[in-house]
N, C-alpha and C. Protein backbone atom coordinates (compact mmCIF):
# COMPACT_ATOMS: atom_id res chain seq x y z
N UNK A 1 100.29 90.73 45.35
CA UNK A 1 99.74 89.42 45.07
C UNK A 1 100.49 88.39 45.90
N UNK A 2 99.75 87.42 46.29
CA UNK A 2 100.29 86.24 46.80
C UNK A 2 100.22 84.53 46.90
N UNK A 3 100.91 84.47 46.66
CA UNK A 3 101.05 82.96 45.67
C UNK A 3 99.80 81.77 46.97
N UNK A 4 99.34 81.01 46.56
CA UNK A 4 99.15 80.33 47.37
C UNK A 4 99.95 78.76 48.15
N UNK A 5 100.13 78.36 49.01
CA UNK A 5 101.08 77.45 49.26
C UNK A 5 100.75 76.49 48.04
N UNK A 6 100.05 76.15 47.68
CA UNK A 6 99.93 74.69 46.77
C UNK A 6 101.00 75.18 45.51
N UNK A 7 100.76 76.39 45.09
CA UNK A 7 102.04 77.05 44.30
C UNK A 7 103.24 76.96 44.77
N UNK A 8 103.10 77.60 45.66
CA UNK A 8 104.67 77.92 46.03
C UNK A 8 105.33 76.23 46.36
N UNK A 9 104.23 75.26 46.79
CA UNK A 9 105.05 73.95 46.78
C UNK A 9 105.70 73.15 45.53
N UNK A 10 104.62 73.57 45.11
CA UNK A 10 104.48 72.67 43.47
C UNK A 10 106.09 73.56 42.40
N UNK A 11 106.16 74.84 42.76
CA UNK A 11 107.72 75.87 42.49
C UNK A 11 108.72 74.66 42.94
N UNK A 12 108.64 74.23 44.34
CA UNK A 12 109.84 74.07 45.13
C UNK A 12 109.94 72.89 44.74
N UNK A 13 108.85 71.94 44.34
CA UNK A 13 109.13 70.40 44.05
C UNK A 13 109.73 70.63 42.32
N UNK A 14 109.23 71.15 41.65
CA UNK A 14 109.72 71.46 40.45
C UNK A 14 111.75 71.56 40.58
N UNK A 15 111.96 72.92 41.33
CA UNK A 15 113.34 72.97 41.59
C UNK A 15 113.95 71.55 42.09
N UNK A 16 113.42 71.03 42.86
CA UNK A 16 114.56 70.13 43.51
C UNK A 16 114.70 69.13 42.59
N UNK A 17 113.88 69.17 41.76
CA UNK A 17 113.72 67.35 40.76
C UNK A 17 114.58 68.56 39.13
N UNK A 18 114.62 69.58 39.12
CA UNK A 18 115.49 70.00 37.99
C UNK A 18 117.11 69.91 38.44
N UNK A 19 117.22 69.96 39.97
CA UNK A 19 118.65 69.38 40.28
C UNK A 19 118.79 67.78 40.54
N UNK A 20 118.18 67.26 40.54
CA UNK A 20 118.54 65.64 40.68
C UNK A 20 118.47 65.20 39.69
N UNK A 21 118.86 65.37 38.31
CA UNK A 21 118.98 64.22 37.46
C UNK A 21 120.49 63.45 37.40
N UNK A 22 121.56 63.87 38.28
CA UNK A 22 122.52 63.23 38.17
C UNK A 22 122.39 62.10 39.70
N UNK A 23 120.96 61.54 40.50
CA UNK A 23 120.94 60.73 41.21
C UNK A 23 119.64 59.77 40.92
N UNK A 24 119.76 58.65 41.97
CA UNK A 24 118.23 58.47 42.11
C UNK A 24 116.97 59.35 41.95
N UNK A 25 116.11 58.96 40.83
CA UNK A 25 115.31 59.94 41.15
C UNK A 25 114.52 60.03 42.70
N UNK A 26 114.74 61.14 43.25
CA UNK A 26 113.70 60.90 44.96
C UNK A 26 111.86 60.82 45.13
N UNK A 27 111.52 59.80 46.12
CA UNK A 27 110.44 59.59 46.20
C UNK A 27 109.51 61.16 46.35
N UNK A 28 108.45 61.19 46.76
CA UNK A 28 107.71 61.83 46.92
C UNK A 28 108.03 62.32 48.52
N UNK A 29 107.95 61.53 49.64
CA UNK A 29 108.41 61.24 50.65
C UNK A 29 109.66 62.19 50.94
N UNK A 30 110.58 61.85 49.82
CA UNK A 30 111.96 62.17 49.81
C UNK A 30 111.81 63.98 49.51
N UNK A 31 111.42 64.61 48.90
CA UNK A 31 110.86 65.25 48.45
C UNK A 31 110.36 66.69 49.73
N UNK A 32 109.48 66.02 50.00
CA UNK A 32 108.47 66.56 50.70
C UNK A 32 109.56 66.85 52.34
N UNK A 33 110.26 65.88 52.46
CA UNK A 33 111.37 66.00 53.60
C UNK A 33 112.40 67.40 53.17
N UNK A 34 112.88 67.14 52.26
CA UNK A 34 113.84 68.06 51.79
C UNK A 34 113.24 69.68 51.64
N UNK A 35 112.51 69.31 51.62
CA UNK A 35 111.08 70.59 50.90
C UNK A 35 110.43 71.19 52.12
N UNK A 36 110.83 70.51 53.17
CA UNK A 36 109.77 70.87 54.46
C UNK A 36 108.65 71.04 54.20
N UNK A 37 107.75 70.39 53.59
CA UNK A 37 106.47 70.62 53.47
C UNK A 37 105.91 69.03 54.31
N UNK A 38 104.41 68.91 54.32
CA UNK A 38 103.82 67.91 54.67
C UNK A 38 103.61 67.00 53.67
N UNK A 39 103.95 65.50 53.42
CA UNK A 39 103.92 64.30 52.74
C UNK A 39 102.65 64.78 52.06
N UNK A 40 101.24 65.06 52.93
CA UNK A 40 100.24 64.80 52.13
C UNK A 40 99.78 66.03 50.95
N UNK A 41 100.51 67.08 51.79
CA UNK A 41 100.28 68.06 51.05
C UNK A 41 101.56 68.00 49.45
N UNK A 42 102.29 67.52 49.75
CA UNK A 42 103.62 67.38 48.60
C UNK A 42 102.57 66.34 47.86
N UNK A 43 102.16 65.24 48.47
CA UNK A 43 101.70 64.15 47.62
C UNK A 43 100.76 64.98 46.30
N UNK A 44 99.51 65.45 46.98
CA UNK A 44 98.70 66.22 46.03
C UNK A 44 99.33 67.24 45.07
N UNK A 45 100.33 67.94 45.07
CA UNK A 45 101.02 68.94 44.29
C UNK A 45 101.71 67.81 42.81
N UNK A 46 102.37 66.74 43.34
CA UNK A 46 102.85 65.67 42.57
C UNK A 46 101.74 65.26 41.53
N UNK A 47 100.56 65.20 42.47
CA UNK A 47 99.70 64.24 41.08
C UNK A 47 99.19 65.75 40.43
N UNK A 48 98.92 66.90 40.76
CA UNK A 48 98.73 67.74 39.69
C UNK A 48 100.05 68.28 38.85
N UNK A 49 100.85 68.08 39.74
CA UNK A 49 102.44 68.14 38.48
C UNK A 49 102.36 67.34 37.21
N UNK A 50 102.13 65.82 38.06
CA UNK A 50 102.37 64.64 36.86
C UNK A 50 100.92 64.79 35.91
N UNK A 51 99.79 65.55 36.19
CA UNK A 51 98.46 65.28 35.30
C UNK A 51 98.85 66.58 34.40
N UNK A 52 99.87 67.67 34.31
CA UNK A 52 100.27 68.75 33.86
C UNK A 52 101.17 68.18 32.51
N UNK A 53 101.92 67.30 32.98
CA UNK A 53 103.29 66.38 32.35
C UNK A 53 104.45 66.94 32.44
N UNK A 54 104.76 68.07 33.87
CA UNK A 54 105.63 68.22 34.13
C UNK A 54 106.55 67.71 34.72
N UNK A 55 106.06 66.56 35.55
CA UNK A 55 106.44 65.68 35.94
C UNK A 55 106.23 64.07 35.85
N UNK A 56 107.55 63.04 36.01
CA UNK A 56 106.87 61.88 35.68
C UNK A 56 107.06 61.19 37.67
N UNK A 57 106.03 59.62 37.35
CA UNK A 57 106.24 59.53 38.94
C UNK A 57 106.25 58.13 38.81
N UNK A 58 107.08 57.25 38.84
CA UNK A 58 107.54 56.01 38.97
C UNK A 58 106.85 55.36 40.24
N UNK A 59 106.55 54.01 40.66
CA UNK A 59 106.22 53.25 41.55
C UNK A 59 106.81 52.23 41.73
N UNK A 60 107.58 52.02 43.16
CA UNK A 60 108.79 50.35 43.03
C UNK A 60 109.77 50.79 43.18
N UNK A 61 110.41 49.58 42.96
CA UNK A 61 112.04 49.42 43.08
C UNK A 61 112.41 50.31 41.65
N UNK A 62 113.03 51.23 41.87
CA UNK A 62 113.57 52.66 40.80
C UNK A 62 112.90 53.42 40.61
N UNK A 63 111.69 53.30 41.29
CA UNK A 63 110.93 54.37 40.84
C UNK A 63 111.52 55.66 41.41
N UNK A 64 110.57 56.58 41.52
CA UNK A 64 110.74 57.74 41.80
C UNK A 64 110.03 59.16 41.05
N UNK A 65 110.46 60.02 41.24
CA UNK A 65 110.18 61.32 40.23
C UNK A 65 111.26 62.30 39.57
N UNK A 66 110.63 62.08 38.54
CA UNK A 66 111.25 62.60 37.32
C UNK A 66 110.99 64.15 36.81
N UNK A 67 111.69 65.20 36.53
CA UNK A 67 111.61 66.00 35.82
C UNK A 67 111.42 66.03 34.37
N UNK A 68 110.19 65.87 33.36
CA UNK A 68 110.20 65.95 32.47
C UNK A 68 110.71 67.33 31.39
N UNK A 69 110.83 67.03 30.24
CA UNK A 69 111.25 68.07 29.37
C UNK A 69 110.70 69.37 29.33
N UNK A 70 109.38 69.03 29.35
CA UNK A 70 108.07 70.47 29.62
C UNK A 70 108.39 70.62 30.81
N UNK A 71 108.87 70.10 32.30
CA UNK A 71 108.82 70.97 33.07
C UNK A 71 109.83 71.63 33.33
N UNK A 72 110.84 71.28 32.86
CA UNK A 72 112.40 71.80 32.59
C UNK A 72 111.90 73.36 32.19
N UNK A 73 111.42 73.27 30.87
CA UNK A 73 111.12 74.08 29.82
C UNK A 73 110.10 75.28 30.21
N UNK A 74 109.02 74.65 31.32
CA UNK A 74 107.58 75.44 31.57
C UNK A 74 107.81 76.82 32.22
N UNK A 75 107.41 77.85 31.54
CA UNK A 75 106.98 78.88 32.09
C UNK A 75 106.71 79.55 33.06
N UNK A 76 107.32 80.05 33.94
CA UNK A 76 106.90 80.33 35.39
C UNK A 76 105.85 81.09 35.51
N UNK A 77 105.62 82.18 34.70
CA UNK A 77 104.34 82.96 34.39
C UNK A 77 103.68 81.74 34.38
N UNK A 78 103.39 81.01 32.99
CA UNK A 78 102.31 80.27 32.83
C UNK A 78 101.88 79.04 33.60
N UNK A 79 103.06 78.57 34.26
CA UNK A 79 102.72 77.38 35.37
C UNK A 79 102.12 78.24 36.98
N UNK A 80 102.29 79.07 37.18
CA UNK A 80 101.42 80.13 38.03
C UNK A 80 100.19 79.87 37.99
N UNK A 81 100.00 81.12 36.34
CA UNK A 81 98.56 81.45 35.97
C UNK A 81 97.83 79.65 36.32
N UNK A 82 98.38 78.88 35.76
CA UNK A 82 97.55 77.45 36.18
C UNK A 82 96.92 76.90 37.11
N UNK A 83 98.25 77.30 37.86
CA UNK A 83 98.24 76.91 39.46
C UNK A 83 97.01 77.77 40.22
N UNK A 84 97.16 79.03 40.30
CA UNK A 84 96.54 79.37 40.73
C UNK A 84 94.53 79.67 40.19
N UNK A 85 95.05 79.81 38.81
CA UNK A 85 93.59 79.56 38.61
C UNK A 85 93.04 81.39 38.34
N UNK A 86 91.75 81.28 37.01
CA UNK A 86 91.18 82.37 37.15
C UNK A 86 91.11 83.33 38.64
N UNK A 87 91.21 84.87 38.27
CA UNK A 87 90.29 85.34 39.41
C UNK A 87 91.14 86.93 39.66
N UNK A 88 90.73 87.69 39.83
CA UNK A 88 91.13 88.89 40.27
C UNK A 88 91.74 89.65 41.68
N UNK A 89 92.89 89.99 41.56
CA UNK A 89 93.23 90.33 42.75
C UNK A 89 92.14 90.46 43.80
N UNK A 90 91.47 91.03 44.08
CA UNK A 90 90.27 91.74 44.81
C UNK A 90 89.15 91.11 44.23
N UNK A 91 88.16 90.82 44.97
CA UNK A 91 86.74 90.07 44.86
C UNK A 91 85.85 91.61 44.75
N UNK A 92 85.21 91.80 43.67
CA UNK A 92 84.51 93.11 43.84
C UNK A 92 83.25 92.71 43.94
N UNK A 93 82.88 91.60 43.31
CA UNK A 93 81.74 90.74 43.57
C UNK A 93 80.90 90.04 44.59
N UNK A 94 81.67 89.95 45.58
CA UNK A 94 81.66 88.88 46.57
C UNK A 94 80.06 89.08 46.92
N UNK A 95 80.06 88.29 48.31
CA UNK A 95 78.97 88.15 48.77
C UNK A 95 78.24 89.36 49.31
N UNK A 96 79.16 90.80 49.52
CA UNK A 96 78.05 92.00 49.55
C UNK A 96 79.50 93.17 48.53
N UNK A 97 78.75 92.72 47.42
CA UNK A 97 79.63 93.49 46.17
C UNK A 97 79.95 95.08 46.52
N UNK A 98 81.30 95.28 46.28
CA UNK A 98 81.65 96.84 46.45
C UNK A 98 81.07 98.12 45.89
N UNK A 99 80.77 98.77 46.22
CA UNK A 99 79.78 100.22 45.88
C UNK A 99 80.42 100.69 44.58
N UNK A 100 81.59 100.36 44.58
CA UNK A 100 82.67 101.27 43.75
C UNK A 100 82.84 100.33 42.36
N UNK A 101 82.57 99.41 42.55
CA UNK A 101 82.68 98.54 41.13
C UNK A 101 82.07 98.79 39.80
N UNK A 102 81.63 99.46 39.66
CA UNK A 102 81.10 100.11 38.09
C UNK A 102 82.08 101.26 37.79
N UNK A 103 82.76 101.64 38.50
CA UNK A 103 83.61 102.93 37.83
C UNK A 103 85.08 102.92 38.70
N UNK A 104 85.63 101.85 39.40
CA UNK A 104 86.51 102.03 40.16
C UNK A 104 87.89 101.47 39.25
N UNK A 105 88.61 102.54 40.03
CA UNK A 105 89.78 102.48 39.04
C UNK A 105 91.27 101.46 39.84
N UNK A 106 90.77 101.28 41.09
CA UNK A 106 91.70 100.47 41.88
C UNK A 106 91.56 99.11 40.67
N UNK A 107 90.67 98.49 40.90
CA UNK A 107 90.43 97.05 40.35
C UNK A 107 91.40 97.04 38.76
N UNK A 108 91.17 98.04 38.08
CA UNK A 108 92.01 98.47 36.88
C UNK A 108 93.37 98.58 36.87
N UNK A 109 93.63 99.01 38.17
CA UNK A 109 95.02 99.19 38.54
C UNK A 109 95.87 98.04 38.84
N UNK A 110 94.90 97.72 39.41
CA UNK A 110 95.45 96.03 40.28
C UNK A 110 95.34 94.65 39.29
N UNK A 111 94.36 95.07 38.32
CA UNK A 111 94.65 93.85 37.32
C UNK A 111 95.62 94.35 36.20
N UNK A 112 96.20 95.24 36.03
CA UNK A 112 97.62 95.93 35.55
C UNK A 112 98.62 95.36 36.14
N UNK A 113 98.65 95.39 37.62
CA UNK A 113 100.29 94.88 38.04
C UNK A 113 99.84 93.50 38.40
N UNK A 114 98.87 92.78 37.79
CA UNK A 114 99.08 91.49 38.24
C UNK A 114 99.06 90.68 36.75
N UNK A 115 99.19 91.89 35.58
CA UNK A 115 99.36 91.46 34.30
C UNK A 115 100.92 91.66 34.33
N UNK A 116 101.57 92.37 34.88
CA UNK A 116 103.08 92.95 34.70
C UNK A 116 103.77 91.73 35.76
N UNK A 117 103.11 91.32 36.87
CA UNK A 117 103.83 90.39 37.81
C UNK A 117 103.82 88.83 36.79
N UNK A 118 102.59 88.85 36.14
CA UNK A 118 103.13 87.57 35.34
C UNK A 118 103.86 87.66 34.23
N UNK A 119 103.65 88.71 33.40
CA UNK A 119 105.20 89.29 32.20
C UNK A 119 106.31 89.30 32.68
N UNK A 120 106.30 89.32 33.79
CA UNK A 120 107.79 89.12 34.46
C UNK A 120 108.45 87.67 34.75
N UNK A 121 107.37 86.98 35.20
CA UNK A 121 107.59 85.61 35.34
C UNK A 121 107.84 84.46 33.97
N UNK A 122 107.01 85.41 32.93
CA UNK A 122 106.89 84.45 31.69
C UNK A 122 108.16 83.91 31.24
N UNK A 123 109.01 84.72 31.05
CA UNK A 123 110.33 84.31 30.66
C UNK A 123 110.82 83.29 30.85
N UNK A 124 110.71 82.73 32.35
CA UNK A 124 111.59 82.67 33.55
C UNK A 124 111.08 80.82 33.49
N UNK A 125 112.31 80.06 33.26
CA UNK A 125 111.79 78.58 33.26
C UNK A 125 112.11 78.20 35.08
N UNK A 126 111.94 76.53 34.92
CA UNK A 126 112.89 75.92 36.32
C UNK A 126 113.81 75.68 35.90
N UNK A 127 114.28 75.35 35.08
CA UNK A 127 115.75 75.52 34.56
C UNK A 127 116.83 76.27 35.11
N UNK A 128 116.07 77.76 34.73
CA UNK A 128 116.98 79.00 34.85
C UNK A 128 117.14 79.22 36.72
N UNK A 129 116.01 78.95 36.77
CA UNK A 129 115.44 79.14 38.55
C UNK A 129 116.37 78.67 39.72
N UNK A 130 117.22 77.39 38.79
CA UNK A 130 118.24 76.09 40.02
C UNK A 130 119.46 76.68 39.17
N UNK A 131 119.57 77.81 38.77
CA UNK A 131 121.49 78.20 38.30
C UNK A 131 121.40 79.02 39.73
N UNK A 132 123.14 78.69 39.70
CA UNK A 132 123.92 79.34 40.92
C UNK A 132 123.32 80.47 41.44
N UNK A 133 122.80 80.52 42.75
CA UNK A 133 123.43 79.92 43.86
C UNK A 133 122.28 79.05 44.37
N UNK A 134 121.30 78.84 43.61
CA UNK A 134 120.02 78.33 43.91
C UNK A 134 120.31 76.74 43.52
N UNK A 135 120.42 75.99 43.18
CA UNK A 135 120.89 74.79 42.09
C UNK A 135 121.89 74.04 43.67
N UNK A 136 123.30 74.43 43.62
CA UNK A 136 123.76 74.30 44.78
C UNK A 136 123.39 73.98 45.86
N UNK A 137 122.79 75.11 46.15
CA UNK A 137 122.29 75.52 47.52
C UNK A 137 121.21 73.34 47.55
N UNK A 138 120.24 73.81 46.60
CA UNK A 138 119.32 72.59 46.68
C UNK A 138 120.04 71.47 46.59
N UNK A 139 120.98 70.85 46.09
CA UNK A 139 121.58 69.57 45.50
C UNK A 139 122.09 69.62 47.57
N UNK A 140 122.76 70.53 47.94
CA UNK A 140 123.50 70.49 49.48
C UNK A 140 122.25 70.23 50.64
N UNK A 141 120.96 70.44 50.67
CA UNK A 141 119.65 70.53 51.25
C UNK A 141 119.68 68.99 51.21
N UNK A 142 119.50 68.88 49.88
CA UNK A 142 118.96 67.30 49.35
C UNK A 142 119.95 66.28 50.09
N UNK A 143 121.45 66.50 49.74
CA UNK A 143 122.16 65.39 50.31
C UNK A 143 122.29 65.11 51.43
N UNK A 144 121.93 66.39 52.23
CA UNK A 144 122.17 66.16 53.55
C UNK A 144 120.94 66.09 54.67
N UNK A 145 119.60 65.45 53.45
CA UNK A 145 118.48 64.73 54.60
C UNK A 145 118.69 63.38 54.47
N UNK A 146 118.37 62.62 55.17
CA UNK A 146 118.17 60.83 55.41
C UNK A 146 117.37 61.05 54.42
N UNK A 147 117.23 59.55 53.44
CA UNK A 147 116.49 59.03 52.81
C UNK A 147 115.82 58.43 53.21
N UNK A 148 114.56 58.07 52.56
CA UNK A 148 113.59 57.16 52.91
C UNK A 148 112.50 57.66 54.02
C-alpha cells in the first residue's frame, strides 16, 4: 500500500506543530519550508487538518498554527483511513472489470494486509511519532530554516 502525498504531508505537518509548542506557533509558509513541500500544496493539507480539528490556524500578528489536543491524541490508523478515503487496494471494478473478481482470492488477501497495515497504525498517535530521535531531529530542521 501507498500513502498518497496529501497524507504523507498532512503526517509531516502534524509532526512538526507536535514539536513547536515551546515557540511561536509557525505560519503555514513556515511550515511548508521546513517540510519541503509546496506552500500551495501544505496550504490545502492545513485547511483539511483545521476542518478535522486537528489543527488550529490563527491569522495576524501571533497568529500561526496550532496543534490541538485531538491532534496530539489522533490515531494514525484512523487519521489515514480519513485521509485517504474509502477504496480497495486494487480496482477490480474499474473501467474493464477483472475476469477473476467473483471468486478471486488475491483481492481477499490484499484487503487482509491492508486491514493489518492499519491495526498497526491504530495505536500509534503524533505524539508518540516526535519521541527521540524523531522530535529532535524536527525541532533542529525547524530552527535552522529562515523564517518568514
Amino acid at each position: 500500500m501507498r500513502l498518497t502525498k496529501f497524507t504523507d504531508v498532512a503526517l509531516r505537518v502534524l509532526m512538526r506543530l507536535a514539536v513547536a509548542e515551546n515557540e511561536e506557533p509557525p505560519t503555514t509558509r513556515e511550515v511548508a519550508a521546513t517540510m519541503q513541500v509546496p506552500y500551495t500544496h501544505t496550504a490545502k493539507v492545513v485547511a483539511k487538518l483545521q476542518h478535522l480539528g486537528l489543527i488550529e490556524a490563527r491569522r495576524g500578528r501571533g497568529g500561526g498554527l496550532t496543534l490541538t489536543a485531538a491532534g496530539r491524541s489522533a490515531s494514525i490508523g484512523g487519521l489515514v483511513r480519513e485521509l485517504e478515503g474509502p477504496g480497495d487496494v486494487v480496482d477490480c471494478e474499474g473501467t474493464t472489470p477483472c475476469p477473476l473478481r467473483s471468486a478471486c482470492r488475491l483481492r481477499v488477501a490484499l484487503r487482509q494486509a491492508e486491514d493489518a497495515f492499519y491495526a498497526s497504525l491504530d495505536p500509534l498517535t503524533i505524539g508518540e511519532l516526535v519521541a527521540a530521535p524523531t522530535g529532535p531531529l524536527l525541532i533542529g530542521i525547524s530552527s535552522s530554516r529562515p523564517s518568514g
